[in-house]
C-alpha atoms as a PDB file:
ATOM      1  CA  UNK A   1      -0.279  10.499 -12.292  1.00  0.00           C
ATOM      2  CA  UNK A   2       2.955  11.841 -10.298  1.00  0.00           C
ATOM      3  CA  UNK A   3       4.608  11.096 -13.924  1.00  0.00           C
ATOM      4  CA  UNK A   4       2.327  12.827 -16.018  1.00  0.00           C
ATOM      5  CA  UNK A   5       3.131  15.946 -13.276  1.00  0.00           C
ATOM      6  CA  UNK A   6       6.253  15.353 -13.408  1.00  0.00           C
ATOM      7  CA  UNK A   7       6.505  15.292 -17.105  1.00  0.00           C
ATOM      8  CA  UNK A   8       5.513  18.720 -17.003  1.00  0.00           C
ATOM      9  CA  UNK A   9       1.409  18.306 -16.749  1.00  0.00           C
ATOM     10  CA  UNK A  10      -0.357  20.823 -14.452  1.00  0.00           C
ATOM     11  CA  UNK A  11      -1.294  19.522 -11.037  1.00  0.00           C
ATOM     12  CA  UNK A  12      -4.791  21.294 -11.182  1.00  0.00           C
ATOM     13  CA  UNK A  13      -5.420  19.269 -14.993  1.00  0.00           C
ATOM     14  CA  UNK A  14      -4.602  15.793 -14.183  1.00  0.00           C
ATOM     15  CA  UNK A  15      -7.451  13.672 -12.781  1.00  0.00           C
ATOM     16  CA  UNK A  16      -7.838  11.798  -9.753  1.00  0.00           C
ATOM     17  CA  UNK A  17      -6.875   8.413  -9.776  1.00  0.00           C
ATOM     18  CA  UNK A  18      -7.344   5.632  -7.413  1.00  0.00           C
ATOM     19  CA  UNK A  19      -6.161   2.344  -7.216  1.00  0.00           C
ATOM     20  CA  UNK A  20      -8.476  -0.937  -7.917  1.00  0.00           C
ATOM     21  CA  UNK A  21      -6.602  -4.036  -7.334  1.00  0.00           C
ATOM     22  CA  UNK A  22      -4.586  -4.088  -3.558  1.00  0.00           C
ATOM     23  CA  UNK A  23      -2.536  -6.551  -2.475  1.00  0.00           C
ATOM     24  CA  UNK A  24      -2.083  -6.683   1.465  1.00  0.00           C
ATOM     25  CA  UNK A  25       1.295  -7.974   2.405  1.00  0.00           C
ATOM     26  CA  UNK A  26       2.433  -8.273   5.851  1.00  0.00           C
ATOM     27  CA  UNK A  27       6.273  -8.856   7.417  1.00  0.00           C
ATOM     28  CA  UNK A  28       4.809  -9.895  10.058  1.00  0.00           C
ATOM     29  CA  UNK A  29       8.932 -11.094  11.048  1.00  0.00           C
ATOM     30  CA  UNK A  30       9.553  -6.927  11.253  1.00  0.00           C
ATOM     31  CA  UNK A  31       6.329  -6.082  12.892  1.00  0.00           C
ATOM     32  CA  UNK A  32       6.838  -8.783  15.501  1.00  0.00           C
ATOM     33  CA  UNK A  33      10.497  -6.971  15.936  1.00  0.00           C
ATOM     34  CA  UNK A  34       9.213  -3.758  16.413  1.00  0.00           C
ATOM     35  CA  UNK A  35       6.288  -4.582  19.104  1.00  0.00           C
ATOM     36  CA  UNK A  36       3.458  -3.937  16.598  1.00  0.00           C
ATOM     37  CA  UNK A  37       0.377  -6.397  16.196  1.00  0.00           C
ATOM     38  CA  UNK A  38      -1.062  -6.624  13.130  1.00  0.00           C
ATOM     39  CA  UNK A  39      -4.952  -7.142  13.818  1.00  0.00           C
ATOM     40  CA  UNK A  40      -6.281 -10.343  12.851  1.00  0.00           C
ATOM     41  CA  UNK A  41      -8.497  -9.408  10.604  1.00  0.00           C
ATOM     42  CA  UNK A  42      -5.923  -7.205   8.085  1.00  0.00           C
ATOM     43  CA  UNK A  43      -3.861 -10.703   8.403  1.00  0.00           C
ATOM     44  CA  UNK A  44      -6.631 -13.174   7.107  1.00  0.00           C
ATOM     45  CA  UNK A  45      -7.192 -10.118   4.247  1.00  0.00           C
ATOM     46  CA  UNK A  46      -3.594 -10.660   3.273  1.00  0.00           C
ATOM     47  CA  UNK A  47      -2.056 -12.405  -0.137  1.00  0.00           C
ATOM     48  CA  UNK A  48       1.278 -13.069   1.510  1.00  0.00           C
ATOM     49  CA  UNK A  49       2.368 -13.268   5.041  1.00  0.00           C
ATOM     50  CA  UNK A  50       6.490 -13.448   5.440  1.00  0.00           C
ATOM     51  CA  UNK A  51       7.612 -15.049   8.632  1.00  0.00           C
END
């Protein structure tokens, strides 16, 4: 979408798009480092957990 704008498309004629597949990853190494807890139930919803 931000291409197709980009490109030269008008903002008001490009349709809304969404995205289907998501992917959770968590650094949970970074978020540890920076005080924040990542609820329990986003971490048993994510693909990859780096430690």
């Amino acid at each position: 979408m931000a291409v197709r704008i980009i490109d030269g498309a008008q903002p008001q004629d490009t349709p809304i798009e969404s995205q289907k597949d998501v992917d959770i990853i968590v650094n949970k190494k970074n978020a540890d480092l920076m005080g924040i807890t990542i609820p329990d139930d986003i971490m048993s919803k994510a693909a990859k957990v780096i430690e």
